[in-house]
Protein backbone atom coordinates (compact mmCIF):
# COMPACT_ATOMS: atom_id res chain seq x y z
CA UNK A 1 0.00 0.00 0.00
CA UNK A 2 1.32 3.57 -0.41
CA UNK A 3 -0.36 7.06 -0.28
CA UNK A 4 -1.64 8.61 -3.64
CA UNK A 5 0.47 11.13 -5.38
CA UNK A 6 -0.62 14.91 -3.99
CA UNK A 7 -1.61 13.87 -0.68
CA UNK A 8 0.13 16.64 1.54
CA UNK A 9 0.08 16.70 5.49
CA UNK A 10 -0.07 20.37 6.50
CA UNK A 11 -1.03 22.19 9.83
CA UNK A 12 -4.01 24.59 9.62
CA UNK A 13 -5.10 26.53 12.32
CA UNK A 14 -3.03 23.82 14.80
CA UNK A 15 -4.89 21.02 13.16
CA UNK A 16 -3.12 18.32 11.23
CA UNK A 17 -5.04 17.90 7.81
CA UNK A 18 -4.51 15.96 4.58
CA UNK A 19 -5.25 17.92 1.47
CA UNK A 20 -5.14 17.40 -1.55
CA UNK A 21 -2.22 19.30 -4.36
CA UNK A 22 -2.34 19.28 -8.26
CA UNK A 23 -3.95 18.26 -10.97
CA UNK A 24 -3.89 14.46 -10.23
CA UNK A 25 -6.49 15.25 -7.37
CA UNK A 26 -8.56 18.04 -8.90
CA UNK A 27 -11.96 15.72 -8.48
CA UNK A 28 -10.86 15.62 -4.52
CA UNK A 29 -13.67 17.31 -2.41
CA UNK A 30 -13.10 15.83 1.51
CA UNK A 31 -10.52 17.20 3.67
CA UNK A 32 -9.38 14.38 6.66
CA UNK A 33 -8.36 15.92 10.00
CA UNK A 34 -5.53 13.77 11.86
CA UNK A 35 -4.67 13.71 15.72
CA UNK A 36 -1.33 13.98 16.58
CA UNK A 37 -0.93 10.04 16.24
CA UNK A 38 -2.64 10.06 12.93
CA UNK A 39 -0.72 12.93 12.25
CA UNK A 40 2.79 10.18 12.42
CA UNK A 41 1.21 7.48 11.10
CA UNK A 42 0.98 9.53 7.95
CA UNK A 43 4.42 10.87 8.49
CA UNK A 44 5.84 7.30 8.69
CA UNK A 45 3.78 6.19 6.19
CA UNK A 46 4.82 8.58 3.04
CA UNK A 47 8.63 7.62 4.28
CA UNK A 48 8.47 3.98 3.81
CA UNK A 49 6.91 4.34 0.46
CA UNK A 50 5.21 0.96 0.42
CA UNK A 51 3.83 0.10 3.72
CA UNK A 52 2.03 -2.46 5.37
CA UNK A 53 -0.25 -2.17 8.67
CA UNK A 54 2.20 -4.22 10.58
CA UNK A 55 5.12 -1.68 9.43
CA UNK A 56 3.10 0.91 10.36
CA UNK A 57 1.55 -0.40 13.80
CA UNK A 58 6.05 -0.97 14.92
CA UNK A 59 6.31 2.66 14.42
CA UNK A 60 3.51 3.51 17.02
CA UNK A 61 4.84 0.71 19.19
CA UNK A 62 8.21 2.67 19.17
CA UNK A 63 6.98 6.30 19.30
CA UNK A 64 3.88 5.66 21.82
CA UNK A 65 3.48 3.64 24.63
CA UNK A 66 0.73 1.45 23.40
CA UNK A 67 0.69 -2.83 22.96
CA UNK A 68 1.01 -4.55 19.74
CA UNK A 69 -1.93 -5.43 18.97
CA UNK A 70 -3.37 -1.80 20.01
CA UNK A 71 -1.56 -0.25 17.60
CA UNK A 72 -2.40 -2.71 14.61
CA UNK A 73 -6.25 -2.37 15.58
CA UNK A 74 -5.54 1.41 15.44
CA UNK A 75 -3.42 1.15 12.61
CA UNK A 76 -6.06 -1.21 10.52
CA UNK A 77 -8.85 1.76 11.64
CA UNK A 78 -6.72 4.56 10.28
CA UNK A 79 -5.80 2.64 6.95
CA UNK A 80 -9.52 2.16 6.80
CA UNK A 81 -10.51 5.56 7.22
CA UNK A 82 -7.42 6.46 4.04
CA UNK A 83 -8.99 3.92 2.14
CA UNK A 84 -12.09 5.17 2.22
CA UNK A 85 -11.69 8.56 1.50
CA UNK A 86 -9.16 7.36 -1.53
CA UNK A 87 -5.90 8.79 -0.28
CA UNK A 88 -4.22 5.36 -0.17
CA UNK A 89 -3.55 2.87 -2.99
């Protein structure tokens, strides 16, 4: 999995939100609103590239102090949530 070319996290008003850049995304009408954890996740994700949840659910195990399979439930949500609103492939 990997995030969609023109995908941008940016910090409005001290919220974290992803929104949407160029002309691959001009059809793009929803803006998504991250916490701070969602906020990383996204962070961690666009650095790998490819992902996977469980990738994804090690870097919340080593930046928060949460259990495995915590962060993989939260992890599979948040994918979820970027699947739905098309800013993952």
């Amino acid at each position: 999995m990997r995030q969609k070319k023109g995908f941008t996290l940016r910090t409005v008003c001290g919220e974290h939100v992803i929104v949407a850049e160029g002309l691959e995304v001009i059809n793009f009408n929803k803006l998504l609103s991250l916490n701070e954890s969602a906020a990383y996740l996204w962070e961690q994700a666009a650095a790998l590239g490819d992902f996977t949840a469980e990738q994804l659910a090690d870097k919340l195990c080593e930046e928060y102090e949460v259990t495995r399979e915590q962060a993989l439930a939260d992890v599979d949500k948040m994918i979820a949530q970027w699947q739905e609103i098309g800013v993952v492939e």
